[in-house]
N, C-alpha and C. Protein backbone atom coordinates (compact mmCIF):
# COMPACT_ATOMS: atom_id res chain seq x y z
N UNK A 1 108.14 86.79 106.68
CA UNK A 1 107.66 85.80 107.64
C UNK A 1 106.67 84.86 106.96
N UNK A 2 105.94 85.49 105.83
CA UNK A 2 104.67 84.59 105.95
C UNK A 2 105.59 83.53 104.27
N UNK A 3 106.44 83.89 103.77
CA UNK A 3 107.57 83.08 102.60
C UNK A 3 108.24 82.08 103.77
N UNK A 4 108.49 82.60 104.91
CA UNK A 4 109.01 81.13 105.40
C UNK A 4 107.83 80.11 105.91
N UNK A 5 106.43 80.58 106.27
CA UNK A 5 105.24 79.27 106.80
C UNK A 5 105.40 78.66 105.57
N UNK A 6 105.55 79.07 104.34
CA UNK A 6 105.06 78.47 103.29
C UNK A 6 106.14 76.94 103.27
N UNK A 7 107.42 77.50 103.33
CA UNK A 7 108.38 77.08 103.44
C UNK A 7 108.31 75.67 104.25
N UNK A 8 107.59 75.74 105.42
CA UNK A 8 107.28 74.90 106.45
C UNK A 8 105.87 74.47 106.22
N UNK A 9 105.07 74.07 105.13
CA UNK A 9 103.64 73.98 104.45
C UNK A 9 102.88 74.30 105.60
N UNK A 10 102.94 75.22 106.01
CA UNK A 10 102.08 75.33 107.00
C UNK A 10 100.74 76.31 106.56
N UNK A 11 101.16 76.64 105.39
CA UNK A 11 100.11 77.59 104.83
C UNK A 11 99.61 77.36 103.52
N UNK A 12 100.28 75.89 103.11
CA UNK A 12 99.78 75.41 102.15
C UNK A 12 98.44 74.45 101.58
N UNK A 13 97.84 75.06 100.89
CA UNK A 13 96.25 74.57 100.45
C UNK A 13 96.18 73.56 99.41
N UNK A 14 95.22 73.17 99.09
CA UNK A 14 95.35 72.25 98.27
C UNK A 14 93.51 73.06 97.54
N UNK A 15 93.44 73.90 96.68
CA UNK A 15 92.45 74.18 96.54
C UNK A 15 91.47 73.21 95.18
N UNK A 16 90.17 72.83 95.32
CA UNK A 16 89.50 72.07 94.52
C UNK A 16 88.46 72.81 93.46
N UNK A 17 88.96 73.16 91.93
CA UNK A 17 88.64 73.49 91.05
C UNK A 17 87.20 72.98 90.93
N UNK A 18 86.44 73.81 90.54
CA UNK A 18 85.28 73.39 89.75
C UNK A 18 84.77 72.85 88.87
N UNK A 19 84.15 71.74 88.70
CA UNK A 19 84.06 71.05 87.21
C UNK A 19 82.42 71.60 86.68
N UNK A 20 81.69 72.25 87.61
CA UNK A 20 80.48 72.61 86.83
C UNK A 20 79.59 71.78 86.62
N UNK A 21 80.00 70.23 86.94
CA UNK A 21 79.02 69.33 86.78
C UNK A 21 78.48 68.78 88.37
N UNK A 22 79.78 68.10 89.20
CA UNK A 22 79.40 67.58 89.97
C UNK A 22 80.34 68.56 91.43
N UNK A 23 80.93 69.57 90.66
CA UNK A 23 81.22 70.46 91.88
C UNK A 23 80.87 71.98 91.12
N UNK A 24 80.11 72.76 91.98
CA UNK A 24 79.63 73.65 91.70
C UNK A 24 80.23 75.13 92.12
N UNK A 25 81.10 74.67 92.79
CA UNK A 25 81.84 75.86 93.72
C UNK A 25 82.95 75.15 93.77
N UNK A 26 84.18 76.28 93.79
CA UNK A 26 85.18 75.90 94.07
C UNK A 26 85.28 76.07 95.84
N UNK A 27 86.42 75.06 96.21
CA UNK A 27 86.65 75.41 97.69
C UNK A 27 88.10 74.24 97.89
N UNK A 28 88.35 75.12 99.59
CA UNK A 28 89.87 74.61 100.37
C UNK A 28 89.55 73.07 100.76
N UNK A 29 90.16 71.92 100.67
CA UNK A 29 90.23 70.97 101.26
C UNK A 29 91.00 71.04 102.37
N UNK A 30 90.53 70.66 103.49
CA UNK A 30 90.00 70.46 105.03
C UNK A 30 91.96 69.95 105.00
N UNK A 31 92.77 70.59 105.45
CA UNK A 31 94.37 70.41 106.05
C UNK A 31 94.66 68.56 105.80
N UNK A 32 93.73 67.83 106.72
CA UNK A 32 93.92 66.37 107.24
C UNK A 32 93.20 65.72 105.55
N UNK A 33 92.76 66.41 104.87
CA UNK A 33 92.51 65.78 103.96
C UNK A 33 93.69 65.91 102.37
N UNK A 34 94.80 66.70 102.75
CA UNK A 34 95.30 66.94 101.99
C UNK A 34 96.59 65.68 101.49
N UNK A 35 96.65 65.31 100.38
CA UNK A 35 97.78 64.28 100.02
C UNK A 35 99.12 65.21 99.60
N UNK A 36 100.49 64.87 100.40
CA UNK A 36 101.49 65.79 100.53
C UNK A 36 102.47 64.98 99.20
N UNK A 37 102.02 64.08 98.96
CA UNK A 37 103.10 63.55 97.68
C UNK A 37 102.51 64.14 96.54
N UNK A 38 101.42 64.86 96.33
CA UNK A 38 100.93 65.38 95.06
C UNK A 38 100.96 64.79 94.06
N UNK A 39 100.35 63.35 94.71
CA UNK A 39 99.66 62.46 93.83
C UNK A 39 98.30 62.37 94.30
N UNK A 40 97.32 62.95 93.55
CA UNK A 40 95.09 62.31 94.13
C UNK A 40 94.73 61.03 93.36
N UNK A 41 94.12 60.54 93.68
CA UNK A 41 93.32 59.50 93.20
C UNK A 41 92.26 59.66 92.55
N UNK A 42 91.81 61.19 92.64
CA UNK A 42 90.39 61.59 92.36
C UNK A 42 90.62 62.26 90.78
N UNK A 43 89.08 62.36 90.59
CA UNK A 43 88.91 63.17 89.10
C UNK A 43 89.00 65.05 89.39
N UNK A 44 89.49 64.97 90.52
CA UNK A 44 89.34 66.71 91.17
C UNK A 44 90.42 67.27 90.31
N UNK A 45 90.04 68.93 89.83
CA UNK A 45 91.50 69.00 89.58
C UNK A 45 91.81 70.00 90.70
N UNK A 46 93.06 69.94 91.20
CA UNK A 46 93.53 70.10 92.44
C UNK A 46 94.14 71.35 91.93
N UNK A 47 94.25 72.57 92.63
CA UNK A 47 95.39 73.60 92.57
C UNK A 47 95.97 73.83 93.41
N UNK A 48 97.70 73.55 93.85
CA UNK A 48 98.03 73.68 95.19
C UNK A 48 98.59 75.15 95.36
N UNK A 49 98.23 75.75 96.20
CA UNK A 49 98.63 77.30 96.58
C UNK A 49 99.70 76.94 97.63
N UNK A 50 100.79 78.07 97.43
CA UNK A 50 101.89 78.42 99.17
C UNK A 50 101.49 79.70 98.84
N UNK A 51 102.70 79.89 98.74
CA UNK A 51 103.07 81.62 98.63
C UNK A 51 102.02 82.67 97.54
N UNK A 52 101.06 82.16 96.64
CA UNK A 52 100.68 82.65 96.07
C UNK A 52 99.46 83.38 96.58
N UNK A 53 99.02 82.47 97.79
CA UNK A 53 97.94 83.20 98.95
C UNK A 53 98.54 84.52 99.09
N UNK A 54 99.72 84.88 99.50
CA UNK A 54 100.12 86.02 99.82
C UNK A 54 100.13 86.90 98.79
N UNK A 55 100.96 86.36 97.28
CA UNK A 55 101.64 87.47 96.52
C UNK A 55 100.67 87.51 95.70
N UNK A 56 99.24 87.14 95.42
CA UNK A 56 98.21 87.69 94.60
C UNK A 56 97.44 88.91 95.25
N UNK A 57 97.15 88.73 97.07
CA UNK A 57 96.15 89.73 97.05
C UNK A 57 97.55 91.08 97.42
N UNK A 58 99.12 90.69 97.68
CA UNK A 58 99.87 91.65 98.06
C UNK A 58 100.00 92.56 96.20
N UNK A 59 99.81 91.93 95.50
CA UNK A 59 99.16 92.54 94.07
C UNK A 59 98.71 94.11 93.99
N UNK A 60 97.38 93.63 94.66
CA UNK A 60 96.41 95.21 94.58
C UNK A 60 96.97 96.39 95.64
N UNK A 61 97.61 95.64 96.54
CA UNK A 61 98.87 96.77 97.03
C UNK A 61 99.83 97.27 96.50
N UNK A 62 100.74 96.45 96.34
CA UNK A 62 101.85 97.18 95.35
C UNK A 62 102.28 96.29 94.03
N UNK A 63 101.21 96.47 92.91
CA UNK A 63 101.07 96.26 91.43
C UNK A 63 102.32 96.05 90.66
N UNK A 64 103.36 97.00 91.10
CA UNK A 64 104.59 97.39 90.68
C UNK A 64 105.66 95.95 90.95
N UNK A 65 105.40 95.72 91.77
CA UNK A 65 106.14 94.08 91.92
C UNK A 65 106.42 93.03 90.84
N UNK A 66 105.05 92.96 90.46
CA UNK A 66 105.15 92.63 89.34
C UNK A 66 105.28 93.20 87.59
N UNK A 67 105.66 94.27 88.14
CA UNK A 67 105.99 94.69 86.54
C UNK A 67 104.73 96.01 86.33
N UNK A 68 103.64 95.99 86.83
CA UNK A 68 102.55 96.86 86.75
C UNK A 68 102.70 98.31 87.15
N UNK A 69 103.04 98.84 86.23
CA UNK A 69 103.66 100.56 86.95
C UNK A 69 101.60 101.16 87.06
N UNK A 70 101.47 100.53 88.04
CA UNK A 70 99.90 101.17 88.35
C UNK A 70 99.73 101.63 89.90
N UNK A 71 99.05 102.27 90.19
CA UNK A 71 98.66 102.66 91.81
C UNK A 71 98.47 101.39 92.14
N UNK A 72 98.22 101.19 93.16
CA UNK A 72 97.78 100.16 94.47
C UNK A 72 96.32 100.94 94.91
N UNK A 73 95.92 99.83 95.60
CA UNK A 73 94.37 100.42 96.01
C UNK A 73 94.58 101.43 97.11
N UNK A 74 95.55 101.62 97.87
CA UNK A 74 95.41 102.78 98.69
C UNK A 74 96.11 104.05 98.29
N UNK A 75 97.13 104.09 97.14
CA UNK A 75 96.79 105.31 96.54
C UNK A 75 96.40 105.42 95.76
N UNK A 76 95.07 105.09 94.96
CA UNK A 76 94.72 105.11 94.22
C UNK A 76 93.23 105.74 95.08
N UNK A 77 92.13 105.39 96.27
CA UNK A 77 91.71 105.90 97.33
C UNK A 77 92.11 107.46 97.23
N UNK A 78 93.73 107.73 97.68
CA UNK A 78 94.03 108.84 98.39
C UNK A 78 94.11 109.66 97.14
N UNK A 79 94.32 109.18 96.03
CA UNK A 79 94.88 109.97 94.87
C UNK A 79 93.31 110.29 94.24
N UNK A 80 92.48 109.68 94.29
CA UNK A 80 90.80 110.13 94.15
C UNK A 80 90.33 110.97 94.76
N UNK A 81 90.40 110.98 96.01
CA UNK A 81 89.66 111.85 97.22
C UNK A 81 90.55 112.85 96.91
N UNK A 82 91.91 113.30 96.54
CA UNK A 82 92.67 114.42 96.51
C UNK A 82 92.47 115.65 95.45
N UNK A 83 91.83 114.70 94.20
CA UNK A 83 91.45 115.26 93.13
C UNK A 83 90.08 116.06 93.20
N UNK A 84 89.31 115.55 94.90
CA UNK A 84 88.45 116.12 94.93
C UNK A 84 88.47 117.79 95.39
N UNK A 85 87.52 118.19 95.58
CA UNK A 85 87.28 119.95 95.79
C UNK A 85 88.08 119.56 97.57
N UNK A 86 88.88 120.77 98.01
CA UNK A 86 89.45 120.44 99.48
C UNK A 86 88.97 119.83 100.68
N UNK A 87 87.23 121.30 100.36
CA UNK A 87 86.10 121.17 101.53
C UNK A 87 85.63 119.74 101.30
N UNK A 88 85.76 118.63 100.25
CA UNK A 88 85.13 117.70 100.32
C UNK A 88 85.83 116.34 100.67
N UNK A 89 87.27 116.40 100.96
CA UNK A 89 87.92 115.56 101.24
C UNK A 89 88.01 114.88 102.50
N UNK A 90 88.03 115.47 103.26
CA UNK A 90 87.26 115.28 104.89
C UNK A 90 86.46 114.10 105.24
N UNK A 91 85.45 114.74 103.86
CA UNK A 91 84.26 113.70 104.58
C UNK A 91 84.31 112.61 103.75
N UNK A 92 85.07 112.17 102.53
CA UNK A 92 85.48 110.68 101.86
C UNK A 92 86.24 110.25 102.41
N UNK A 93 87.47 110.89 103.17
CA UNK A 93 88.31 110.19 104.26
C UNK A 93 87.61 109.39 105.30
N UNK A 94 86.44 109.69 105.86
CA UNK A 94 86.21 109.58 106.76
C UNK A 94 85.00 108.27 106.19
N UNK A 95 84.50 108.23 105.10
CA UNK A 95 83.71 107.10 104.56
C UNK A 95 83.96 106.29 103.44
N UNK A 96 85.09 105.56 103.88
CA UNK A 96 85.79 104.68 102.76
C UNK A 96 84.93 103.50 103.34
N UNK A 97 84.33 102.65 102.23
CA UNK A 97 83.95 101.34 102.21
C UNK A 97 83.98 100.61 101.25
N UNK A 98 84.59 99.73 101.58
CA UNK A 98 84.86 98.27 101.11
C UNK A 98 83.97 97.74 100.54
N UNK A 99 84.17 96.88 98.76
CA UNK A 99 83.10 96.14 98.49
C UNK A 99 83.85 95.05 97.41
N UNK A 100 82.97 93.64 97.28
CA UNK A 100 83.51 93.01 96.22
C UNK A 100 84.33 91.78 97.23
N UNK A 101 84.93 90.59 96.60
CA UNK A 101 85.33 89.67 96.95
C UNK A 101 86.20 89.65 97.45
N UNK A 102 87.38 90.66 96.70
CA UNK A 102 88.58 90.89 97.52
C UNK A 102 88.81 91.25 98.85
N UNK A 103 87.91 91.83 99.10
CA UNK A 103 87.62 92.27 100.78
C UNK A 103 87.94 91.24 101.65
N UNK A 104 87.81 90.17 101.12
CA UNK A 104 87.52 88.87 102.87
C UNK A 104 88.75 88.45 102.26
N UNK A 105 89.90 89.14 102.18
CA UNK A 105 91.10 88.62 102.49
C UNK A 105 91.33 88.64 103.69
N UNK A 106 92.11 88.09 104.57
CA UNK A 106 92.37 87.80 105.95
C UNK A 106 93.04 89.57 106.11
N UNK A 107 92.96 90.55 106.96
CA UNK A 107 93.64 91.36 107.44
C UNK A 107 93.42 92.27 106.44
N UNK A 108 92.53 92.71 105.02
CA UNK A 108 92.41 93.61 104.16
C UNK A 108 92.12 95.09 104.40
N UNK A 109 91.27 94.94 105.41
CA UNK A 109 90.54 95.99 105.85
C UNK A 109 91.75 97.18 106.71
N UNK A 110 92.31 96.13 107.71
CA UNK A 110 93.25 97.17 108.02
C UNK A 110 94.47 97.31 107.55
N UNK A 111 94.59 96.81 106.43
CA UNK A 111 95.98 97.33 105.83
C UNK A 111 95.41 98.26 105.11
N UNK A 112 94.16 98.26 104.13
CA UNK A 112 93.90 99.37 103.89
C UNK A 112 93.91 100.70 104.42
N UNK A 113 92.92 100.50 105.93
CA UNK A 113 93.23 101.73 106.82
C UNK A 113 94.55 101.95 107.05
N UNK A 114 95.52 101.29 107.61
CA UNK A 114 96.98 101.53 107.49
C UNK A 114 97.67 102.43 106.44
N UNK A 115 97.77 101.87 105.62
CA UNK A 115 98.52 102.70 104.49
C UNK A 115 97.72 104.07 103.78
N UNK A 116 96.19 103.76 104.23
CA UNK A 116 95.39 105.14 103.52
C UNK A 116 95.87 106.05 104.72
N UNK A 117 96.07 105.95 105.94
CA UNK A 117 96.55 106.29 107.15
C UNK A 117 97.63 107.25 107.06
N UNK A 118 98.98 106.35 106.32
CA UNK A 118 100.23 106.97 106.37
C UNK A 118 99.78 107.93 105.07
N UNK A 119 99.29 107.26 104.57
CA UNK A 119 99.02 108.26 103.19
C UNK A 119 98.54 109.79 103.08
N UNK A 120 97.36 109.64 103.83
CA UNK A 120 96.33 110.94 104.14
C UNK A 120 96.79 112.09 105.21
N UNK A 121 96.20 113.21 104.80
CA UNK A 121 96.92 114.20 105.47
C UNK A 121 96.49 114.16 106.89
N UNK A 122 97.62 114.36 107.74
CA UNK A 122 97.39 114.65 109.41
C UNK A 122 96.26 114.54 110.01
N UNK A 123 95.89 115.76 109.47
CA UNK A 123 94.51 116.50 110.60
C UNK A 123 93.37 115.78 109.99
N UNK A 124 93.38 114.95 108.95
CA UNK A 124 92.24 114.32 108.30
C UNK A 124 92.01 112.77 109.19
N UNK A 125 90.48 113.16 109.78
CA UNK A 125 90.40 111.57 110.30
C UNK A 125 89.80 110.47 108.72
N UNK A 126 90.31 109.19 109.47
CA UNK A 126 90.43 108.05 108.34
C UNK A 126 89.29 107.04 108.65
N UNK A 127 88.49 106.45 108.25
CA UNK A 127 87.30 105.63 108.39
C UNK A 127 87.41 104.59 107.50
N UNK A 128 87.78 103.50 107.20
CA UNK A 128 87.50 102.25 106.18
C UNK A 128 86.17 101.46 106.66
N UNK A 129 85.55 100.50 106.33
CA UNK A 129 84.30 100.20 106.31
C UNK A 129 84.71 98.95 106.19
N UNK A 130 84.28 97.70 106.21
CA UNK A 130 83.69 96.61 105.78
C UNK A 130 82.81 95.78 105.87
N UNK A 131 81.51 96.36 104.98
CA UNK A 131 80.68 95.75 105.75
C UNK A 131 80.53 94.32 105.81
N UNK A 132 78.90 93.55 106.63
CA UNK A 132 79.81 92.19 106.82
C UNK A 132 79.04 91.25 105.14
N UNK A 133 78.45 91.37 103.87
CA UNK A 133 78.32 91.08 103.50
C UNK A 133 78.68 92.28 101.93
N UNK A 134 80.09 92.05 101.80
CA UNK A 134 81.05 93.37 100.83
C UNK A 134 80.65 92.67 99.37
N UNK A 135 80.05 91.81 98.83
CA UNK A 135 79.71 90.79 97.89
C UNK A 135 78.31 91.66 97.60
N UNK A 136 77.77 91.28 98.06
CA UNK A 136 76.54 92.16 97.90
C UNK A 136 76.13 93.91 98.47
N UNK A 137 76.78 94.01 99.28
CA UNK A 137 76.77 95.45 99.55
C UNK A 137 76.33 96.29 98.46
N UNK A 138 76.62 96.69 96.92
CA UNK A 138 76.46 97.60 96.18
C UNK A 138 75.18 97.22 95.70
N UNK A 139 74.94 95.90 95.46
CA UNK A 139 73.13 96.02 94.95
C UNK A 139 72.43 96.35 96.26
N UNK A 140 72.46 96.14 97.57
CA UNK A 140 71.89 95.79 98.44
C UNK A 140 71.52 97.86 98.56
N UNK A 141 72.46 98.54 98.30
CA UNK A 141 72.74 99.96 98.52
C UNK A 141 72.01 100.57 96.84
N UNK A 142 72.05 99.76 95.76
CA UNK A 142 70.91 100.36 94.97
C UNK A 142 69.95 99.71 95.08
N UNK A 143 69.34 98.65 95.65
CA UNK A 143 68.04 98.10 95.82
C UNK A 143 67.65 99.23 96.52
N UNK A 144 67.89 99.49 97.54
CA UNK A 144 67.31 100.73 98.28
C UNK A 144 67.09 101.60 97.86
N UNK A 145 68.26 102.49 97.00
CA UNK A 145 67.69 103.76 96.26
C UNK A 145 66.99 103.76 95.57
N UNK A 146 66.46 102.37 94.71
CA UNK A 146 65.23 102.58 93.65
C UNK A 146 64.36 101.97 94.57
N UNK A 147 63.95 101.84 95.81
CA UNK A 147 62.83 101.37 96.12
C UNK A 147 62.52 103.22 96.47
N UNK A 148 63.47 104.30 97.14
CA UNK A 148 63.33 105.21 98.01
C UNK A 148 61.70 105.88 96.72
N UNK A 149 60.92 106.66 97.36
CA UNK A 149 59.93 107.07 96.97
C UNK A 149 60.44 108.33 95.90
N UNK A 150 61.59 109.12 96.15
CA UNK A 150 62.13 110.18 95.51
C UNK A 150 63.30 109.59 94.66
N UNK A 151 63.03 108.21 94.02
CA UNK A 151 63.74 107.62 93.32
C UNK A 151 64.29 108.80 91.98
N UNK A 152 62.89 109.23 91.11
CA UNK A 152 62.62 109.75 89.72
C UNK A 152 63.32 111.05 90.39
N UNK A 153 63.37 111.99 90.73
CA UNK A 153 63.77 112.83 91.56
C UNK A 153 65.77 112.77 91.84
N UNK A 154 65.87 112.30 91.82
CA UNK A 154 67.17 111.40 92.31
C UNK A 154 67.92 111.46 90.70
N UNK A 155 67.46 110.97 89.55
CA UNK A 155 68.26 110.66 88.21
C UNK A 155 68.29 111.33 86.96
N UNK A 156 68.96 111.33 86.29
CA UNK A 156 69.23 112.33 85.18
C UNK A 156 68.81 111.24 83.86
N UNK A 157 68.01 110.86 82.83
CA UNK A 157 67.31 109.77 82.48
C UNK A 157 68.30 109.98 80.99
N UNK A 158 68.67 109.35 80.57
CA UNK A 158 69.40 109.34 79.20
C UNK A 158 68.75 110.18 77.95
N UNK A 159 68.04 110.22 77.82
CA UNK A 159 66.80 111.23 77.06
C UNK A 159 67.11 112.39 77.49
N UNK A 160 67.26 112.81 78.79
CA UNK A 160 67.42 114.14 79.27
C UNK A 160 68.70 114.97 78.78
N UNK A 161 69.66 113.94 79.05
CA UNK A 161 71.38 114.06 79.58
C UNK A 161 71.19 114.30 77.68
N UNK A 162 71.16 113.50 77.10
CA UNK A 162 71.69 113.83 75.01
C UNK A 162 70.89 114.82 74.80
N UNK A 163 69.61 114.92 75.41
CA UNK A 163 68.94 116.40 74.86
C UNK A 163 69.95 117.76 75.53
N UNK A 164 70.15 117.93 76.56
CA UNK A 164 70.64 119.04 77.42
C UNK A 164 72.28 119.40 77.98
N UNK A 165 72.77 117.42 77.52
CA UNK A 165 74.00 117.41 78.00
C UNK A 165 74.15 117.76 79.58
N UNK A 166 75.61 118.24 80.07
CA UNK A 166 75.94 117.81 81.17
C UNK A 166 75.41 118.92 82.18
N UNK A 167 74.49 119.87 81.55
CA UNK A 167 73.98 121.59 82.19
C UNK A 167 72.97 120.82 82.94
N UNK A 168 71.78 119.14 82.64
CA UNK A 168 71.21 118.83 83.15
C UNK A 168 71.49 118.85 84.53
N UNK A 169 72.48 118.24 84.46
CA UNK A 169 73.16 117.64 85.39
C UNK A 169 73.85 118.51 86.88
N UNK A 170 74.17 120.01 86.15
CA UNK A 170 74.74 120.84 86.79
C UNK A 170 73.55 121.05 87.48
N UNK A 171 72.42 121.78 87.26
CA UNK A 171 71.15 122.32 86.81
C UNK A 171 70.55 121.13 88.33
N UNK A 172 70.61 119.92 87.99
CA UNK A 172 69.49 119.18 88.43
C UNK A 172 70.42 118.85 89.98
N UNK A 173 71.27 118.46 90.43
CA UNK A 173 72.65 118.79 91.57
C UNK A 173 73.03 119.09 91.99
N UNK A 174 73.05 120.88 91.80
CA UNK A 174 73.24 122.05 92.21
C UNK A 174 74.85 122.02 92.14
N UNK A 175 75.62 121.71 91.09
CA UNK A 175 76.94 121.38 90.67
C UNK A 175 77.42 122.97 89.89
């Protein structure tokens, strides 16, 4: 369905490259501003997207399409959490979150839950996350832990780990 909008430009962009000088960000030009003979007048350089909206982020789903004999992000999820200890699978099912740019694809979130869905066993409930700023989420989640007061408490310091190796670690974790 979404190979035939393209078909009918109805989903076609006209996206505006960055020159670093006098555009600093790339971004979509506004539908009514778009020239359909793909000829500009401007110094922009123009990249026109159809179908590629779709078949780049349908990519990190199924890799293999293109030639990539690799997991996809939702078994690659299920195939992580599986490798884990049994008793601990439960509760990563249940706290999958989303981070990074790819996220604010239109509909990401629940295709993820979807397919981690069909994927994951039965009786296991499924939780995906997104929070609303997935770009920053991971500093925003260690800014916190090194502000927490039981920061030093919390880390295994590189000095420690080459003196003692990974027993620190067992030792300091209760692993």
């Amino acid at each position: 369905i979404d190979i035939k909008k393209c078909e009918d430009n109805t989903v076609m962009r006209d996206y505006v490259l960055p020159d670093f000088s006098s555009i600093k960000k790339g971004f979509c030009k506004p539908r009514e501003e778009m020239n359909f003979t793909g000829k500009y007048k401007t110094a922009e350089q123009i990249l026109r997207l159809t179908n590629e909206r779709f078949a780049v982020p349908e990519m990190l789903f199924h890799p293999s399409d293109i030639g990539i004999q690799e997991m996809g992000i939702p078994e690659a999820l299920v195939n992580s959490i599986n490798n884990m200890p049994e008793e601990m699978q439960p509760h990563f099912y249940k706290n999958i979150v989303l981070t990074g740019g790819n996220t604010l694809f239109p509909g990401f979130r629940d295709r993820v839950y979807t397919e981690v869905r069909a994927l994951a066993p039965v009786e296991y409930q499924v939780s995906v996350v997104l929070p609303q700023n997935p770009i920053c989420y991971p500093w925003e989640g260690g800014k916190l832990l090194a502000e927490n007061p039981d920061f030093e408490e919390m880390v295994v310091t590189r000095e420690d780990y080459e003196e003692n190796g990974h027993y620190v670690c067992e030792e300091k974790f209760d692993i």
